[in-house]
PDB file of N, CA and C in Angstrom:
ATOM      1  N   UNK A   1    -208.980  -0.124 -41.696  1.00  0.00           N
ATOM      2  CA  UNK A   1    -210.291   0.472 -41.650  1.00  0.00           C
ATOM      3  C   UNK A   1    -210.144   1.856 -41.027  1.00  0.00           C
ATOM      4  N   UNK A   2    -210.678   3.005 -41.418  1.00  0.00           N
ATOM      5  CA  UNK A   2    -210.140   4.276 -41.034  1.00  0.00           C
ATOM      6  C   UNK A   2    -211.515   4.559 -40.464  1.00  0.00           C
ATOM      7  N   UNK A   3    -211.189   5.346 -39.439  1.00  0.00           N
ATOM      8  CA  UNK A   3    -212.381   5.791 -38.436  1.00  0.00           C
ATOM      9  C   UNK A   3    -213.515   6.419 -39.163  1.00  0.00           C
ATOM     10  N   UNK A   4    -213.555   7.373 -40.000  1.00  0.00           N
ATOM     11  CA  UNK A   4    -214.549   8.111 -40.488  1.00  0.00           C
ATOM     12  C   UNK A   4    -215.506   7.132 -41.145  1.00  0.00           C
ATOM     13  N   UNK A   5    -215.191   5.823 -41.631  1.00  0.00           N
ATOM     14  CA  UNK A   5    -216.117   4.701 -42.097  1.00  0.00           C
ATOM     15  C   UNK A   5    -216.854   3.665 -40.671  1.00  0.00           C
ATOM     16  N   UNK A   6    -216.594   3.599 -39.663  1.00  0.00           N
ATOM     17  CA  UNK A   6    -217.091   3.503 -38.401  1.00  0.00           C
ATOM     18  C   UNK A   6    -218.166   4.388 -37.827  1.00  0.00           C
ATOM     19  N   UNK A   7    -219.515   3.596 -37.763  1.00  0.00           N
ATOM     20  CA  UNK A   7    -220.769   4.851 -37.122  1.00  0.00           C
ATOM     21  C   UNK A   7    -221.106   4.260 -35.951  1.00  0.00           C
ATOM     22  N   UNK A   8    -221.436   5.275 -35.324  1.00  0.00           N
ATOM     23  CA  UNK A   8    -221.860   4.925 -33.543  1.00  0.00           C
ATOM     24  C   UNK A   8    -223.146   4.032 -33.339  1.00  0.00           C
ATOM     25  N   UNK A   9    -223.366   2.520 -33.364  1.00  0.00           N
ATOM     26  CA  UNK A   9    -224.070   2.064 -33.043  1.00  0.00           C
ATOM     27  C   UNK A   9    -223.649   0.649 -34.449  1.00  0.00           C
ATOM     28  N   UNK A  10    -222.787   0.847 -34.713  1.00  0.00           N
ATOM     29  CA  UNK A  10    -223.094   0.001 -35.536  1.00  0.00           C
ATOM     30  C   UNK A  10    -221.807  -1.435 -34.661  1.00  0.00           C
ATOM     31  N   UNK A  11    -222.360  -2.576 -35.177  1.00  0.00           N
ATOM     32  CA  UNK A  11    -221.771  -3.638 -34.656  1.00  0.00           C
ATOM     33  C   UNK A  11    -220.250  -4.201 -35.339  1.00  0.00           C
ATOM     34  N   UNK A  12    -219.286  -4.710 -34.606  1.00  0.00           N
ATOM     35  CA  UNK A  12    -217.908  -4.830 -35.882  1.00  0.00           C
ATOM     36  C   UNK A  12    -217.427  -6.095 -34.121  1.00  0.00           C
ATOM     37  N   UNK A  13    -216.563  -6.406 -34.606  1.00  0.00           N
ATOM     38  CA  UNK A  13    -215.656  -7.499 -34.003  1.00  0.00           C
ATOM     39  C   UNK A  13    -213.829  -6.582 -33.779  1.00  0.00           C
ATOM     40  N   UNK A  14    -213.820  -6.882 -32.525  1.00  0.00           N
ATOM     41  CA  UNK A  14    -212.622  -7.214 -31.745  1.00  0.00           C
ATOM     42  C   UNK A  14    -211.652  -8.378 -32.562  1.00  0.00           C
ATOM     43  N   UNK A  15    -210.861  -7.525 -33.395  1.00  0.00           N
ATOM     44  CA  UNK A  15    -209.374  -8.919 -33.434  1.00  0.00           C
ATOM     45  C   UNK A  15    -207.693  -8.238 -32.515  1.00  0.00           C
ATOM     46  N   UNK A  16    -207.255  -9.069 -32.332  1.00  0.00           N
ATOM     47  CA  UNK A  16    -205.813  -8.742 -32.047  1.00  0.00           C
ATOM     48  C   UNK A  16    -204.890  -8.633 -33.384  1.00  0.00           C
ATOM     49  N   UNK A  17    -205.120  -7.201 -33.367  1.00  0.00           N
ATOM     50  CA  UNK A  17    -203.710  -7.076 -35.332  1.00  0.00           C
ATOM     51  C   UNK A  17    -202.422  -6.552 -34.393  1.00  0.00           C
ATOM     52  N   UNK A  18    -202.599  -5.639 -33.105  1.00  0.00           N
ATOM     53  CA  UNK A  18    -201.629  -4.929 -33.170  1.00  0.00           C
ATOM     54  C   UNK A  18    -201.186  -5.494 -31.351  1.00  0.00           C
ATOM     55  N   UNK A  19    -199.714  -5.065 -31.365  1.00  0.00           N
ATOM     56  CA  UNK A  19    -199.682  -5.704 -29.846  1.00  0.00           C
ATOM     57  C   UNK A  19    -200.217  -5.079 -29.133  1.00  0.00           C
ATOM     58  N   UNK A  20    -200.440  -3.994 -28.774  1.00  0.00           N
ATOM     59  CA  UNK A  20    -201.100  -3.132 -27.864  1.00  0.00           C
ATOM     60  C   UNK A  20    -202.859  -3.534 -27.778  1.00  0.00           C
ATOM     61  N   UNK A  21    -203.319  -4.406 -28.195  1.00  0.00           N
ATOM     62  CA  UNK A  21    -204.491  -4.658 -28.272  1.00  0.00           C
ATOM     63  C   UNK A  21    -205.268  -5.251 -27.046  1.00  0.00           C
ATOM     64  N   UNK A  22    -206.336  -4.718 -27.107  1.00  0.00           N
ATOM     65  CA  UNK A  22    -206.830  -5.643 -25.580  1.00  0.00           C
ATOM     66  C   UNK A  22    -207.128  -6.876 -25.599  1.00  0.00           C
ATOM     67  N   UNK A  23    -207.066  -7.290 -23.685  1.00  0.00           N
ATOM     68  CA  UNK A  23    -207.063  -8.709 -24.079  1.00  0.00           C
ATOM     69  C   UNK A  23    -208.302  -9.790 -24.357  1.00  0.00           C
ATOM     70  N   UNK A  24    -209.515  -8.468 -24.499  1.00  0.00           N
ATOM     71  CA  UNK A  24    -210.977  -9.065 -25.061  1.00  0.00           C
ATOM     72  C   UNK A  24    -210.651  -9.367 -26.141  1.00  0.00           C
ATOM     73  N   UNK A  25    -210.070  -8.843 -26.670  1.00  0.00           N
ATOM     74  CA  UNK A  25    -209.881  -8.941 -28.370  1.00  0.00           C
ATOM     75  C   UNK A  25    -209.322 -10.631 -28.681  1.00  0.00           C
ATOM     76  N   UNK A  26    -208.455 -11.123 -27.886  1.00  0.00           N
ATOM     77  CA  UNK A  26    -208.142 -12.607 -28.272  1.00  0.00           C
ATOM     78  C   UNK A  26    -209.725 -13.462 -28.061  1.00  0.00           C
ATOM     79  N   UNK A  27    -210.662 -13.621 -27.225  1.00  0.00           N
ATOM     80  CA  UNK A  27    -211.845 -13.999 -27.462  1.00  0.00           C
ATOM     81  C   UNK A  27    -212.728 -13.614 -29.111  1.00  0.00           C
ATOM     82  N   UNK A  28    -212.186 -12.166 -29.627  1.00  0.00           N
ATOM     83  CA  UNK A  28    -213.238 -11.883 -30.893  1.00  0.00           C
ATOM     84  C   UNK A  28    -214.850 -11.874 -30.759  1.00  0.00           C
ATOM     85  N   UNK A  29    -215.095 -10.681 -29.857  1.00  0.00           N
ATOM     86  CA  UNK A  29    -216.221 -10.910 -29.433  1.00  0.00           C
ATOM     87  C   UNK A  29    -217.008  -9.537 -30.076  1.00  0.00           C
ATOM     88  N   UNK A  30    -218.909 -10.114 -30.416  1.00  0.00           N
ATOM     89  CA  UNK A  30    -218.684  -8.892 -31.285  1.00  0.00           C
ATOM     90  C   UNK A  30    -219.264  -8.122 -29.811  1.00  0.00           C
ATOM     91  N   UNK A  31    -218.656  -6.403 -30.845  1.00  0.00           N
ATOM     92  CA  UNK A  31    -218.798  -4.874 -30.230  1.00  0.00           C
ATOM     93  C   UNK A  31    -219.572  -3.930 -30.808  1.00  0.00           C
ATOM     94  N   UNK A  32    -220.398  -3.293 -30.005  1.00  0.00           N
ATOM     95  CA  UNK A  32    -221.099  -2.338 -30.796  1.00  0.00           C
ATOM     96  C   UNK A  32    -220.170  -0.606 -30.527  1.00  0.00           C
ATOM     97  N   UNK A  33    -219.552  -0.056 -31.681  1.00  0.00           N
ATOM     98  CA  UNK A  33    -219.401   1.258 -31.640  1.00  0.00           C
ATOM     99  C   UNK A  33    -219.868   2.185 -31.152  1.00  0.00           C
ATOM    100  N   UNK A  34    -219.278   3.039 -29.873  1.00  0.00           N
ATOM    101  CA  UNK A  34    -219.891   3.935 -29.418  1.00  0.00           C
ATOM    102  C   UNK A  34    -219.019   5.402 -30.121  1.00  0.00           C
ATOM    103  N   UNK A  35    -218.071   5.544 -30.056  1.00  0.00           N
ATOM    104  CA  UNK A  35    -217.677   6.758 -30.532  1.00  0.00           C
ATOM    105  C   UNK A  35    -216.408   6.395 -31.291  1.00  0.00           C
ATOM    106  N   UNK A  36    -215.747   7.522 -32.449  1.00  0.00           N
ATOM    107  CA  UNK A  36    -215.401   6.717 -33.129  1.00  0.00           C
ATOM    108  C   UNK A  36    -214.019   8.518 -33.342  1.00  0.00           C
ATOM    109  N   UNK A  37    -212.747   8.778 -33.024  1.00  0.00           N
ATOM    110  CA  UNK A  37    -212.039   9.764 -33.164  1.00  0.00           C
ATOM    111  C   UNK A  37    -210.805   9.580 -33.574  1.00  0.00           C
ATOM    112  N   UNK A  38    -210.131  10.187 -34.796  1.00  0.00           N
ATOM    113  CA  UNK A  38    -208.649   9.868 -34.862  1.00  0.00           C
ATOM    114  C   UNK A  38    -208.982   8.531 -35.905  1.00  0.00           C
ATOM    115  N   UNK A  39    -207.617   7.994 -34.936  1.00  0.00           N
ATOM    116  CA  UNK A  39    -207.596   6.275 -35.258  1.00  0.00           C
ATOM    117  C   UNK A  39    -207.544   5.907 -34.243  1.00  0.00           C
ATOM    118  N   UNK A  40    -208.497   6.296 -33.280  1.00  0.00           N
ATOM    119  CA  UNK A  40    -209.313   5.587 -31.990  1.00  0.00           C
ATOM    120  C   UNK A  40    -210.794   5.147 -31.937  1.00  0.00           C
ATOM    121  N   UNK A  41    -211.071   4.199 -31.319  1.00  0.00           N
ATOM    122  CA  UNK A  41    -212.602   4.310 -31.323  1.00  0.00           C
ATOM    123  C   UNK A  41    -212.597   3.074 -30.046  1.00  0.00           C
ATOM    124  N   UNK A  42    -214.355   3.705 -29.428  1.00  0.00           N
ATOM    125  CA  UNK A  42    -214.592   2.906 -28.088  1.00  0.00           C
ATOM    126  C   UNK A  42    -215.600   1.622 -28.649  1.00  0.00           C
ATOM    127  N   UNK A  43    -215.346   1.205 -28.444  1.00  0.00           N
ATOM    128  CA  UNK A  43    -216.725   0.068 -28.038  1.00  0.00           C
ATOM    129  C   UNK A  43    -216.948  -0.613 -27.335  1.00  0.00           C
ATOM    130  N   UNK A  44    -218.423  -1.254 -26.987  1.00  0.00           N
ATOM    131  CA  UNK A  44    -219.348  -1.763 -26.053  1.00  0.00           C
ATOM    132  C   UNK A  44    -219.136  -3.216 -26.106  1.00  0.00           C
ATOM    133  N   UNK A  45    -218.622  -3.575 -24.966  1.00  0.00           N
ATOM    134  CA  UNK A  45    -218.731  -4.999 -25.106  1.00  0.00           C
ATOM    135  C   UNK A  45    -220.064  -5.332 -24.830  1.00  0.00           C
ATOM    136  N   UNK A  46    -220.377  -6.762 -24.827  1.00  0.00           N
ATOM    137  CA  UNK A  46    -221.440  -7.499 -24.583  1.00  0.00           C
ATOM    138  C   UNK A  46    -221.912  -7.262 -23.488  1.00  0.00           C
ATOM    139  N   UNK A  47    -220.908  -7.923 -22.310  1.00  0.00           N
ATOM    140  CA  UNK A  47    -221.403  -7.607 -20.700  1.00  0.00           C
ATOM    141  C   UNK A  47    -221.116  -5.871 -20.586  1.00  0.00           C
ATOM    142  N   UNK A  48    -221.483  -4.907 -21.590  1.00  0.00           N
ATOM    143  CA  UNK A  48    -221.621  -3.408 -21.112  1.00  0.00           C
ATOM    144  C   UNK A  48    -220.103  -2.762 -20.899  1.00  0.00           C
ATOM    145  N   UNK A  49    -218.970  -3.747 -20.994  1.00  0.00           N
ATOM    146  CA  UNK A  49    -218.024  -2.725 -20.677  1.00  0.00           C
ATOM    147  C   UNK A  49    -217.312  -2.210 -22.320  1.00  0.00           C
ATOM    148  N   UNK A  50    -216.894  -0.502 -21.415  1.00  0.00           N
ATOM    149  CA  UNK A  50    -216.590  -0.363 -22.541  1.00  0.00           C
ATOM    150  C   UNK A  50    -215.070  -0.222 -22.982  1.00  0.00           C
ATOM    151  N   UNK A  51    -214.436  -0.166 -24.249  1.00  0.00           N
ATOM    152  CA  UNK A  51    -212.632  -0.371 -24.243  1.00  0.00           C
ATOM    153  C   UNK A  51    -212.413   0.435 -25.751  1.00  0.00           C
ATOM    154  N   UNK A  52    -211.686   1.250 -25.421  1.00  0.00           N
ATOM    155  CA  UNK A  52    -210.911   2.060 -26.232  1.00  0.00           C
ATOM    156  C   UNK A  52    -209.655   1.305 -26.715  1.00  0.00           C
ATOM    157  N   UNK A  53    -209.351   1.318 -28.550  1.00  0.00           N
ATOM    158  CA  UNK A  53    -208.429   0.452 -29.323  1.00  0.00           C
ATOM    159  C   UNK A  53    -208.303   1.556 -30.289  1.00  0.00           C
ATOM    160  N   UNK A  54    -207.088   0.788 -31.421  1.00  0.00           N
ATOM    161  CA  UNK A  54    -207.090   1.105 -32.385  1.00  0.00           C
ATOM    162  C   UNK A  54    -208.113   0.741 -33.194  1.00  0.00           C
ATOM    163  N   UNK A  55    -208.073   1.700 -34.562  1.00  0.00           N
ATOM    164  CA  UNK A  55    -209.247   1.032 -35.475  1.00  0.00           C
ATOM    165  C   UNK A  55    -208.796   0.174 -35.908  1.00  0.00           C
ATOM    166  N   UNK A  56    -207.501  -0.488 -36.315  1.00  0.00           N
ATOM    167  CA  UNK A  56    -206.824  -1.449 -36.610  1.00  0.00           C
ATOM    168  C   UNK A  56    -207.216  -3.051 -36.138  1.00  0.00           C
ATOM    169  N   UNK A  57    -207.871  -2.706 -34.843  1.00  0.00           N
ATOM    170  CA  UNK A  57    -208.154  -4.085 -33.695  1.00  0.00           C
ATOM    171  C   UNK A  57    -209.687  -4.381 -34.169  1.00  0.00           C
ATOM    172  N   UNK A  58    -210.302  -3.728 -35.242  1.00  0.00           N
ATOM    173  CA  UNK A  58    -211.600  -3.688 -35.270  1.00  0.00           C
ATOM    174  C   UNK A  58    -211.800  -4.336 -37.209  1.00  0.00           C
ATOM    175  N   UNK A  59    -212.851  -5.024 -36.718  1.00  0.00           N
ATOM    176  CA  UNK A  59    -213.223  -5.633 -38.320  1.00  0.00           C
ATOM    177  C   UNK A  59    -214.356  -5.808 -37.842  1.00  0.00           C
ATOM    178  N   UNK A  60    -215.306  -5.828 -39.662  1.00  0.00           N
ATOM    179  CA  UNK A  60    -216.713  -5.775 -39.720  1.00  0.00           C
ATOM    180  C   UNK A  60    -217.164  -7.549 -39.825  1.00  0.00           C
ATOM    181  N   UNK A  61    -216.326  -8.341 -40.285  1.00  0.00           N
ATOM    182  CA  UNK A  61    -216.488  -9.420 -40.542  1.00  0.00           C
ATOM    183  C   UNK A  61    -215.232 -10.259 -39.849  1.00  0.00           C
ATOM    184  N   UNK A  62    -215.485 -11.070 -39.357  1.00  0.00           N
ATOM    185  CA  UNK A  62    -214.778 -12.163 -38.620  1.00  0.00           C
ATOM    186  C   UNK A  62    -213.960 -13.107 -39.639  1.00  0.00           C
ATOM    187  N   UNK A  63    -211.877 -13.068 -39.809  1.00  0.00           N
ATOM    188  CA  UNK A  63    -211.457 -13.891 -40.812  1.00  0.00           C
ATOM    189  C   UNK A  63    -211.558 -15.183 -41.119  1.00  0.00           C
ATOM    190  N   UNK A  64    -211.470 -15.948 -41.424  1.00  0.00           N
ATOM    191  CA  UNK A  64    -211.574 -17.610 -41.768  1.00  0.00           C
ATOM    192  C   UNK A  64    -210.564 -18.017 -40.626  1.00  0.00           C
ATOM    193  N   UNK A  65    -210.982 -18.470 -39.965  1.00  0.00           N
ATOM    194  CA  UNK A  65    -210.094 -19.086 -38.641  1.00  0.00           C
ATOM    195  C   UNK A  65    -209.967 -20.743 -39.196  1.00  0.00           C
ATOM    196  N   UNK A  66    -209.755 -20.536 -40.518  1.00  0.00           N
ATOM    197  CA  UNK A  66    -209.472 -22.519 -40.899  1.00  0.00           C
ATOM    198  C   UNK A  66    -207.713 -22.831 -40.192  1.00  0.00           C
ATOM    199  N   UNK A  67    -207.577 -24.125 -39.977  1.00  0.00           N
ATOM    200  CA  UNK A  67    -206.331 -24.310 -39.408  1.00  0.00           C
ATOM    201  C   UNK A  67    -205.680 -24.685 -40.683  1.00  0.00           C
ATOM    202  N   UNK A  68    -204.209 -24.151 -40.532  1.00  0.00           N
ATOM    203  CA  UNK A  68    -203.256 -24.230 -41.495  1.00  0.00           C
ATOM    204  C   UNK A  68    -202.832 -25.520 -41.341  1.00  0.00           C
ATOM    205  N   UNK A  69    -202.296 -26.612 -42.476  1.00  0.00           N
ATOM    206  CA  UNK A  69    -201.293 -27.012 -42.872  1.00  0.00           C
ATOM    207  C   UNK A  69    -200.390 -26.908 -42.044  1.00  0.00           C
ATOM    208  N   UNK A  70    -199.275 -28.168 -40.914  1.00  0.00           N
ATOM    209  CA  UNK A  70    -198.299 -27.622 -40.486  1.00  0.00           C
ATOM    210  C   UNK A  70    -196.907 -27.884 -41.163  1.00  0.00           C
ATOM    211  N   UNK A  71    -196.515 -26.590 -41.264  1.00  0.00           N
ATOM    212  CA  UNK A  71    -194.783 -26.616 -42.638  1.00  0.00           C
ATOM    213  C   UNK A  71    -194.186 -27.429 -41.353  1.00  0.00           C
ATOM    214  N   UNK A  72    -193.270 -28.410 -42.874  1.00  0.00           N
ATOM    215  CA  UNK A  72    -192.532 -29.104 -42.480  1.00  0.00           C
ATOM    216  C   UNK A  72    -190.941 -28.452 -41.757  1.00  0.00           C
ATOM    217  N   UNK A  73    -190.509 -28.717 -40.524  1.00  0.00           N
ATOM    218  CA  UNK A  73    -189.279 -28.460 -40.659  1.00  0.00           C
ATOM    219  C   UNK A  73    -187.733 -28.223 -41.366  1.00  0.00           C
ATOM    220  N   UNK A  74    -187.108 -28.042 -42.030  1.00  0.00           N
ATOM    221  CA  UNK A  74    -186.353 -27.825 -42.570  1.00  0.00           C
ATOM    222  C   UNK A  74    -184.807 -28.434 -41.643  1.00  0.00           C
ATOM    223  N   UNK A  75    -184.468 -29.639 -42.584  1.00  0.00           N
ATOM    224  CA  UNK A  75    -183.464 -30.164 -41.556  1.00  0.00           C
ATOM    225  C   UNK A  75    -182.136 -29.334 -42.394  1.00  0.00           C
ATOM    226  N   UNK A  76    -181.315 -29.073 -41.668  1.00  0.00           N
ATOM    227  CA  UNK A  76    -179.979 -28.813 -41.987  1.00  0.00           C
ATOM    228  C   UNK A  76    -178.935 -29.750 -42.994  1.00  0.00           C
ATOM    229  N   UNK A  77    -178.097 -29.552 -43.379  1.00  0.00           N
ATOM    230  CA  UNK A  77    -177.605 -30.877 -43.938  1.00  0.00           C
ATOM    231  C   UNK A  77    -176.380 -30.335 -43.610  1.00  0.00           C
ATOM    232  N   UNK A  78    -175.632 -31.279 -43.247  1.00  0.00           N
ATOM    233  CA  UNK A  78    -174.083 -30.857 -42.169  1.00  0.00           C
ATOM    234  C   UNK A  78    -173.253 -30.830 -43.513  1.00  0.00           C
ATOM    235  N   UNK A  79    -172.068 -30.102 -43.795  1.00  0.00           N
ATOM    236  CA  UNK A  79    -171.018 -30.213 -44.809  1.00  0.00           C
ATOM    237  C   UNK A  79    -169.720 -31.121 -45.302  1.00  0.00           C
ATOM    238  N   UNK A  80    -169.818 -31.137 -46.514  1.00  0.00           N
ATOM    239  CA  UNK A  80    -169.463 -32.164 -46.980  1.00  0.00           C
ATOM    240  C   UNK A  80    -167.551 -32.891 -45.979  1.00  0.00           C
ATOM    241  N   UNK A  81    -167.838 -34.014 -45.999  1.00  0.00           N
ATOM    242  CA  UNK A  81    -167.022 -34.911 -45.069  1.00  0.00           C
ATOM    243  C   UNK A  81    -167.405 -35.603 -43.413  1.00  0.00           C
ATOM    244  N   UNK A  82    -168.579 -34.947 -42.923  1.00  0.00           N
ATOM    245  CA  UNK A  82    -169.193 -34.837 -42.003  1.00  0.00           C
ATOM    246  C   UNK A  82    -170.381 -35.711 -41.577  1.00  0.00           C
ATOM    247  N   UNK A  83    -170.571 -36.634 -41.369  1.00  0.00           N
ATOM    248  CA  UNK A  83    -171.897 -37.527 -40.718  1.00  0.00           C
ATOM    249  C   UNK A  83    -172.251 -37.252 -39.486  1.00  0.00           C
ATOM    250  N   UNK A  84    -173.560 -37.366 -39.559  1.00  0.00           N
ATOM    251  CA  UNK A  84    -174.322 -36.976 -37.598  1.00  0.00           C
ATOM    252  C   UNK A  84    -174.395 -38.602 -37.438  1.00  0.00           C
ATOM    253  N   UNK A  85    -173.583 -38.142 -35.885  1.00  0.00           N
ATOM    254  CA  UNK A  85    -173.532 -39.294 -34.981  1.00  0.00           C
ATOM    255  C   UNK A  85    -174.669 -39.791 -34.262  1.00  0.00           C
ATOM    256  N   UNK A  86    -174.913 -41.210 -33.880  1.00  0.00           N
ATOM    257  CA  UNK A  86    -176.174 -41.031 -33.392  1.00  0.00           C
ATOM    258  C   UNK A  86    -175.982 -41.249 -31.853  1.00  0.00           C
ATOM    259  N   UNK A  87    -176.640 -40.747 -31.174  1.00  0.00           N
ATOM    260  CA  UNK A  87    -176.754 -40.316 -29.378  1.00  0.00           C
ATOM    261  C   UNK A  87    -176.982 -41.648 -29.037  1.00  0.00           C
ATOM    262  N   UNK A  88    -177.402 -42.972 -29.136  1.00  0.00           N
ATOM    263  CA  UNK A  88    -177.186 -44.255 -28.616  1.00  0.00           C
ATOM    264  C   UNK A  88    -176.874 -45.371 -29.509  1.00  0.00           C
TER     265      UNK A  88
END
């Protein structure tokens, strides 16, 4: 999202994209835009404070936080002549 599409007053959400991100941003709480320069911009938290990010850390809409599927491990298979011993 590039700054010049960001207007001062308008509302967008806190995510963590980049490491440098603040640590409001792991909550995703929404922010209202106060000033908006570069590929910087401030915004207003809820309780009034305010925090300077990338525009990168900022979205207008909140992603699908559905929980993934957990991938299966991937077992090794030892080479040929070789059996795993078992520990008892």
């Amino acid at each position: 999202m590039a700054a010049r599409e960001l207007k001062a007053g308008e509302y967008v959400y806190l995510v963590p994209t980049l490491p440098t991100a603040p640590s409001a941003a792991y909550r995703r709480p929404l922010c209202e835009v106060v000033t908006t320069y570069g590929e910087r911009v401030r915004v207003a938290l809820g309780d009034g404070t305010e925090i300077e990010t990338d525009t990168r850390n900022v979205v207008r809409t909140l992603p699908d936080l559905t929980p993934r599927d957990p991938r299966p491990c991937p077992r090794r298979s030892l080479p040929d002549g070789f059996e795993e011993v078992p520990l008892w």
